[in-house]
N, C-alpha and C. Protein backbone atom coordinates (compact mmCIF):
# COMPACT_ATOMS: atom_id res chain seq x y z
N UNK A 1 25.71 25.80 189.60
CA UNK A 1 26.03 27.21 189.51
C UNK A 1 25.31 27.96 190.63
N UNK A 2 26.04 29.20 191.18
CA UNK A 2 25.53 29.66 192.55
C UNK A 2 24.30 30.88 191.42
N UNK A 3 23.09 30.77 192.71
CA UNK A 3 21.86 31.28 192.10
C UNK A 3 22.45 33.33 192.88
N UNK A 4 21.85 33.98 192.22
CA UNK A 4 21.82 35.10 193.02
C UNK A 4 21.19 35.11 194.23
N UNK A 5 21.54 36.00 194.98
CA UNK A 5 20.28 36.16 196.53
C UNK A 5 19.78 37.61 195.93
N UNK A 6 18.89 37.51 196.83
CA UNK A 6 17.90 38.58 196.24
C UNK A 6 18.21 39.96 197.17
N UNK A 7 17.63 40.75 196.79
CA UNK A 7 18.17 41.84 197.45
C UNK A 7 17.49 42.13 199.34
N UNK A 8 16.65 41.95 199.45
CA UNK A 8 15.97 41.75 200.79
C UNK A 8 17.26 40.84 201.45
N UNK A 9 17.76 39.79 200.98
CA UNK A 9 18.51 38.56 201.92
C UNK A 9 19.12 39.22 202.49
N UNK A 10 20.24 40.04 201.40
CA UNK A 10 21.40 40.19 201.58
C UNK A 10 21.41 41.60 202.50
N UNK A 11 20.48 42.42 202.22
CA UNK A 11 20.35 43.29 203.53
C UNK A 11 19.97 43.01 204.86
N UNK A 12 19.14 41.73 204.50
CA UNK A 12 18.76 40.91 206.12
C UNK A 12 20.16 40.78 206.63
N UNK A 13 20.80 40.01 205.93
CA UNK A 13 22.34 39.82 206.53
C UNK A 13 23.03 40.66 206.92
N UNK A 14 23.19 41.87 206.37
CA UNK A 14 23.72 43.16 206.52
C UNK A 14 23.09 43.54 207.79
N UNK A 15 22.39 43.75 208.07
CA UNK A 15 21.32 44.18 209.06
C UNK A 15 21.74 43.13 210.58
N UNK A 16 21.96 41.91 210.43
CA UNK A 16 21.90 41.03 211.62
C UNK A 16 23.29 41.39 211.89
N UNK A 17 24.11 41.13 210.60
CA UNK A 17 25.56 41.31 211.38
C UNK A 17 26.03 42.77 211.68
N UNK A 18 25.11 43.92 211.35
CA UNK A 18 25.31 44.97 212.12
C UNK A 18 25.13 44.82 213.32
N UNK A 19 24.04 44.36 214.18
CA UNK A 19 23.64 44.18 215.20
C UNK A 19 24.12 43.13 216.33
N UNK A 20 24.63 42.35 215.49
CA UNK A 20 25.71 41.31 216.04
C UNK A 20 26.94 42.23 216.85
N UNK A 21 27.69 43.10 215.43
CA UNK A 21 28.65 43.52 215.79
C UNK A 21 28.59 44.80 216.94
N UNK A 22 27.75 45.44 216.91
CA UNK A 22 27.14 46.72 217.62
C UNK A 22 27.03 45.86 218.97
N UNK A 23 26.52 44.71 219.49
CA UNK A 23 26.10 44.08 220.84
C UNK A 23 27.45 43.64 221.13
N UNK A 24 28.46 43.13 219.90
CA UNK A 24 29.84 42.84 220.77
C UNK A 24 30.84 43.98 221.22
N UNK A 25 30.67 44.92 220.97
CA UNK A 25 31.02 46.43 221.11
C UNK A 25 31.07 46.46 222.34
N UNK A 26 29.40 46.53 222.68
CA UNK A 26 29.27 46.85 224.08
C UNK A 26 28.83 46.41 225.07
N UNK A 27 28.85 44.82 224.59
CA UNK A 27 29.57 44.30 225.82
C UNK A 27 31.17 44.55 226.13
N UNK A 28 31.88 44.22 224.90
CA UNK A 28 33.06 44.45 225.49
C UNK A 28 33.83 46.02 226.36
N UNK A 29 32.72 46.81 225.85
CA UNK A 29 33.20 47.76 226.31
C UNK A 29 32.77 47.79 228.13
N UNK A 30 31.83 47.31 227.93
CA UNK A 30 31.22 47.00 229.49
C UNK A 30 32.10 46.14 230.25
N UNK A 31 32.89 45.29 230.11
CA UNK A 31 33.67 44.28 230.31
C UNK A 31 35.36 45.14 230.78
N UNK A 32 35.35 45.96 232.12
CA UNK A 32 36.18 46.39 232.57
C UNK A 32 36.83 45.17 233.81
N UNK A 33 37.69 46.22 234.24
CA UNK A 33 38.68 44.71 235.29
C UNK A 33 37.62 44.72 236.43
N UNK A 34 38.32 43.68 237.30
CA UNK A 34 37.58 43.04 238.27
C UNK A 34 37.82 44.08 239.51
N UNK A 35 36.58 43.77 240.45
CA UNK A 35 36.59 45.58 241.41
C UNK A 35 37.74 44.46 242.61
N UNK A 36 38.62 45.44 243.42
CA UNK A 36 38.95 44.49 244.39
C UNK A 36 38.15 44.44 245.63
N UNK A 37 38.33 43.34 246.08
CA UNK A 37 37.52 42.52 247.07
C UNK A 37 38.04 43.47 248.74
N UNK A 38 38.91 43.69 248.88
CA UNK A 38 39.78 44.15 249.85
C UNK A 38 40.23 46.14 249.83
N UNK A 39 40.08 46.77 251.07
CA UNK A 39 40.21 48.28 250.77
C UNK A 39 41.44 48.78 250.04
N UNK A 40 41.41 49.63 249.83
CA UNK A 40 42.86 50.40 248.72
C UNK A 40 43.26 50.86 249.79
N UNK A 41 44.47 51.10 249.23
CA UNK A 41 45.90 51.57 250.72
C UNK A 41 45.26 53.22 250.93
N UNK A 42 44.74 53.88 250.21
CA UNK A 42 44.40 55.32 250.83
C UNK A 42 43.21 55.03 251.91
N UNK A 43 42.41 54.11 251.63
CA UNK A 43 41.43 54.24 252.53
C UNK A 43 42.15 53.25 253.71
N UNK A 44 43.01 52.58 253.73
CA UNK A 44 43.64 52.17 255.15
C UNK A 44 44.22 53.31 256.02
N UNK A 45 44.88 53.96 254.73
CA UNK A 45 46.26 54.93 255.45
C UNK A 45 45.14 56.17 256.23
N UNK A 46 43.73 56.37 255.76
CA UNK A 46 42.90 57.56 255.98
C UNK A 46 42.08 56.58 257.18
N UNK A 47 42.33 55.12 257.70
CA UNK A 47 41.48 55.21 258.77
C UNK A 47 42.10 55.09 259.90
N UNK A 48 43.49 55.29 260.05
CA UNK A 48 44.53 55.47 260.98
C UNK A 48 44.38 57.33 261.80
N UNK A 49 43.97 56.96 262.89
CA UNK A 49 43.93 58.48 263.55
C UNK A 49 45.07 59.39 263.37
N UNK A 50 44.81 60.64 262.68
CA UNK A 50 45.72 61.61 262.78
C UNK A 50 46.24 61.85 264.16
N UNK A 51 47.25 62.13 263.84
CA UNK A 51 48.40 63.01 265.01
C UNK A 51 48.49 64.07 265.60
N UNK A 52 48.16 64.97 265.91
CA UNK A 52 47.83 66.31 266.32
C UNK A 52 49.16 66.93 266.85
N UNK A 53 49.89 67.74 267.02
CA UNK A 53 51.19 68.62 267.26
C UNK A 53 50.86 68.44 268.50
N UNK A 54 49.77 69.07 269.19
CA UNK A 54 49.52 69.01 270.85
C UNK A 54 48.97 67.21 271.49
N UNK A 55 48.63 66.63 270.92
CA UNK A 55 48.45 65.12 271.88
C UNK A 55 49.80 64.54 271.68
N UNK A 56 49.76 63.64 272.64
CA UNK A 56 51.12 62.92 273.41
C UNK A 56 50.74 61.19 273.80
């Protein structure tokens, strides 16, 4: 026959798997996409010299 747990256990447990769950939170929340390796098309298209109305 299953014995009772005592009341300390079962808040220990309560307690770890709060903390369990709270650390998988935020990691996952930390866990955004991957940065790219290579420039974004605005910063290509912005290192191309402007045009000026008067140069030729």
């Amino acid at each position: 026959m299953l014995e009772r747990t005592s009341t300390t256990a079962r808040y220990t447990r309560s307690l770890a798997a709060a903390v369990v769950a709270v650390a998988t939170l935020v990691l996952a929340a930390n866990a955004g996409p991957a940065k790219a390796t290579g420039p974004h098309p605005a910063e290509e298209r912005a290192a191309q010299p402007q045009r000026v109305a008067g140069d030729r």
